[in-house]
Protein backbone atom coordinates (compact mmCIF):
# COMPACT_ATOMS: atom_id res chain seq x y z
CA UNK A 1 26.63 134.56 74.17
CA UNK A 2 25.73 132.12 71.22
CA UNK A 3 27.78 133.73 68.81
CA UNK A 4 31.05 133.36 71.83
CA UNK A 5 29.81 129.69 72.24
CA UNK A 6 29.86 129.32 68.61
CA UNK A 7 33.63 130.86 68.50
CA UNK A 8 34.41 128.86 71.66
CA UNK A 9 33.13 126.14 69.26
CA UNK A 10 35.22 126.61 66.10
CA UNK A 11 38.50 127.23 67.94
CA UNK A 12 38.31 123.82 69.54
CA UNK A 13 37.25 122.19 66.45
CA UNK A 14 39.95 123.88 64.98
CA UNK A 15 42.52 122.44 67.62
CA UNK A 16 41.44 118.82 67.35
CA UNK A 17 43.93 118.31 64.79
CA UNK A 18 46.73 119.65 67.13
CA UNK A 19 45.65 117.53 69.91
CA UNK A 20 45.55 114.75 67.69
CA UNK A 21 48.93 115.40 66.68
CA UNK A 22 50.16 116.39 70.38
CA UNK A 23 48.40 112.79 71.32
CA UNK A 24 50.23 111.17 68.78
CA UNK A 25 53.73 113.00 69.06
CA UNK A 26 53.46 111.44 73.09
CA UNK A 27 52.70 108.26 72.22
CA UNK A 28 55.53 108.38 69.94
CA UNK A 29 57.77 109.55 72.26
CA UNK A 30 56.86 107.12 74.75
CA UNK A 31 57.17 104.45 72.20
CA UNK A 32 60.65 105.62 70.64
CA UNK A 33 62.20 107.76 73.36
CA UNK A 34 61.41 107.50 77.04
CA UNK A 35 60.32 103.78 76.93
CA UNK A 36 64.08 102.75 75.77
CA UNK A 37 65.30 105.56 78.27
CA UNK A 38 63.38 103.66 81.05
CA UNK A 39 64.65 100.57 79.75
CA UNK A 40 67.92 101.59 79.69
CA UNK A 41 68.06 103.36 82.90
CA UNK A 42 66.69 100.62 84.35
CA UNK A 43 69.44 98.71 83.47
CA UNK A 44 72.14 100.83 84.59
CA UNK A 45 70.01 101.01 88.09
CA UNK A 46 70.53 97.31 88.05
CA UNK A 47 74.04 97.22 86.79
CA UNK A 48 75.17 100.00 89.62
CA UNK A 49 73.38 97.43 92.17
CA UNK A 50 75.28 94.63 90.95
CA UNK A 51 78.21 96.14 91.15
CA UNK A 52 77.61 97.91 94.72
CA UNK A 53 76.55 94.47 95.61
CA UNK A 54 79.83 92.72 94.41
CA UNK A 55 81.82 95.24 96.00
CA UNK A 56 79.98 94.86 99.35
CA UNK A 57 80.68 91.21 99.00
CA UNK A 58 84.53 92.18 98.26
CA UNK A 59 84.79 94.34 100.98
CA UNK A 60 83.50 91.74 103.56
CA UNK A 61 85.41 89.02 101.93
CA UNK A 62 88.51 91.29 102.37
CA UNK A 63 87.45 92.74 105.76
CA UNK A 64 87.72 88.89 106.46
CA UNK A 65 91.02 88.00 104.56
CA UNK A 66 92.33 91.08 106.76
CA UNK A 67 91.32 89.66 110.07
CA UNK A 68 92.48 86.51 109.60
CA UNK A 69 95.73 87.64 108.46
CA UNK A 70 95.98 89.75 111.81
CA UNK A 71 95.23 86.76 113.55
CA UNK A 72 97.82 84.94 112.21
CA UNK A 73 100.32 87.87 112.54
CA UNK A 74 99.22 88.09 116.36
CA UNK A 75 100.09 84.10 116.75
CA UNK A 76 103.46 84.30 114.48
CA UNK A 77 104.74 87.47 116.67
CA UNK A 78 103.50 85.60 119.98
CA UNK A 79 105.53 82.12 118.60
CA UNK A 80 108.40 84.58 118.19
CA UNK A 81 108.18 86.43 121.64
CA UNK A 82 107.72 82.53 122.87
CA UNK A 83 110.75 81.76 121.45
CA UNK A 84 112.89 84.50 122.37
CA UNK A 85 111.91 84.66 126.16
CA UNK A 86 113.09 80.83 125.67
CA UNK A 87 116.39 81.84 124.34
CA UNK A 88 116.68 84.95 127.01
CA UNK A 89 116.52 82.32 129.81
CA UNK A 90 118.47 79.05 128.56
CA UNK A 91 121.15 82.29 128.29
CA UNK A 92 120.17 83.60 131.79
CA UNK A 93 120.78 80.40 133.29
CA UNK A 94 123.44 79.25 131.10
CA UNK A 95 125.12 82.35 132.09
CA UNK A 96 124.23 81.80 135.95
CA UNK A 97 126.12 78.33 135.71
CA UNK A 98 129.06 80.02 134.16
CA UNK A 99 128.91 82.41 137.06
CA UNK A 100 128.41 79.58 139.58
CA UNK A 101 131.52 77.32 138.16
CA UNK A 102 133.77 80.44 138.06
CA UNK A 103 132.72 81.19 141.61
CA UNK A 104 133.61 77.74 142.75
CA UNK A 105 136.81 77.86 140.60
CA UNK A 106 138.21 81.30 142.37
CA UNK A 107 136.92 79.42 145.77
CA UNK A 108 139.12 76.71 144.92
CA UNK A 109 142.25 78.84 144.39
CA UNK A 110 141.73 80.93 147.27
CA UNK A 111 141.62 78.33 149.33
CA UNK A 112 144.78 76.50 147.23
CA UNK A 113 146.32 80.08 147.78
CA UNK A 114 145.70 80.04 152.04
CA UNK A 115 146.88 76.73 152.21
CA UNK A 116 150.09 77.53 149.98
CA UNK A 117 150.62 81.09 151.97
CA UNK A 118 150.33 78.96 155.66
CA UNK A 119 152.74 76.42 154.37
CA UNK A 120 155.12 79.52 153.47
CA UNK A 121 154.17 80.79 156.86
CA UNK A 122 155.06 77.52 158.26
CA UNK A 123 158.32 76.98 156.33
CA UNK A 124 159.41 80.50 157.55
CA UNK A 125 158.30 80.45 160.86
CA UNK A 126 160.68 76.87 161.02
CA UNK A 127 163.14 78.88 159.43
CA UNK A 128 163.44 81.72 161.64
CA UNK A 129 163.45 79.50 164.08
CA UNK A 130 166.22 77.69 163.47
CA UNK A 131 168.37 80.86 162.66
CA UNK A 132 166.66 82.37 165.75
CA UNK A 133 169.43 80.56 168.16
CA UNK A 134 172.47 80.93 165.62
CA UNK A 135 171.87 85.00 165.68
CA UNK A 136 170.79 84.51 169.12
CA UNK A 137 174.43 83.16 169.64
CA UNK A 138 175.89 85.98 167.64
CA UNK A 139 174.21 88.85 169.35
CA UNK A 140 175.97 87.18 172.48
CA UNK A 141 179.63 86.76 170.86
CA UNK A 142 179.51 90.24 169.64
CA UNK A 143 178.21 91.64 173.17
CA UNK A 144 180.69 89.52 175.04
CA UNK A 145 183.64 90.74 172.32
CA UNK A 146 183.07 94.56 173.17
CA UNK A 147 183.14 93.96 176.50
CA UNK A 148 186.20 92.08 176.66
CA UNK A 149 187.47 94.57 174.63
């Protein structure tokens, strides 16, 4: 068991230089390699934070700038409806008078047009009149004629 103690011994003796050398090849490492990788990384990490940052802060300043411009669309388009249901009725009434005063105006000329027809009426009926008795008197000539005759 000495003699294996002994061997155990010399081999680790023997690998003291290599752990030395693995000890120092880490450290190295660290120092050279994964210490500037860290570094690095790092600021990448931070850079890809700053930027999601910035671009959170676009999208709500744009999410924003959106809205309001909806709102403004909403007002300009209710302005515009505004305006035209103005223009439908000033032309819904101005249209209405037109109606009215043609109305009034074909009231006017039938009424011109009665008065005109009774005065016809009235000239004829005077008319027929008067030639009522000079036929009357010819009917009578021409019945008293045949029977003379």
């Amino acid at each position: 068991m000495d003699a294996t103690l002994q061997a155990l011994g010399g081999i680790l003796l023997k690998a003291i230089p290599t752990i030395v050398l693995l000890i120092i090849v880490n450290l190295y490492l660290k120092w050279m390699f994964f210490n500037p990788l860290k570094e690095i990384l790092q600021k990448r990490r931070d850079a890809t934070e700053g930027a999601r940052q910035a671009a959170e802060a676009a999208l709500a300043r744009a999410s924003e700038k959106a809205a309001q411009i909806q709102a403004a669309l909403r007002k300009a388009r209710e302005e515009i409806y505004q305006e035209q249901e103005a223009a439908r009725k000033r032309l819904v009434n101005e249209q209405a008078a037109r109606i009215e005063a043609a109305r009034e105006k074909s009231r006017m000329l039938i009424h011109q047009a009665r008065e005109q027809m009774a005065q016809e009426a009235e000239a004829a009926k005077r008319e027929l009149a008067g030639s009522a008795g000079a036929l009357a008197d010819q009917i009578v000539r021409m019945l008293l004629e045949r029977k003379a005759a």
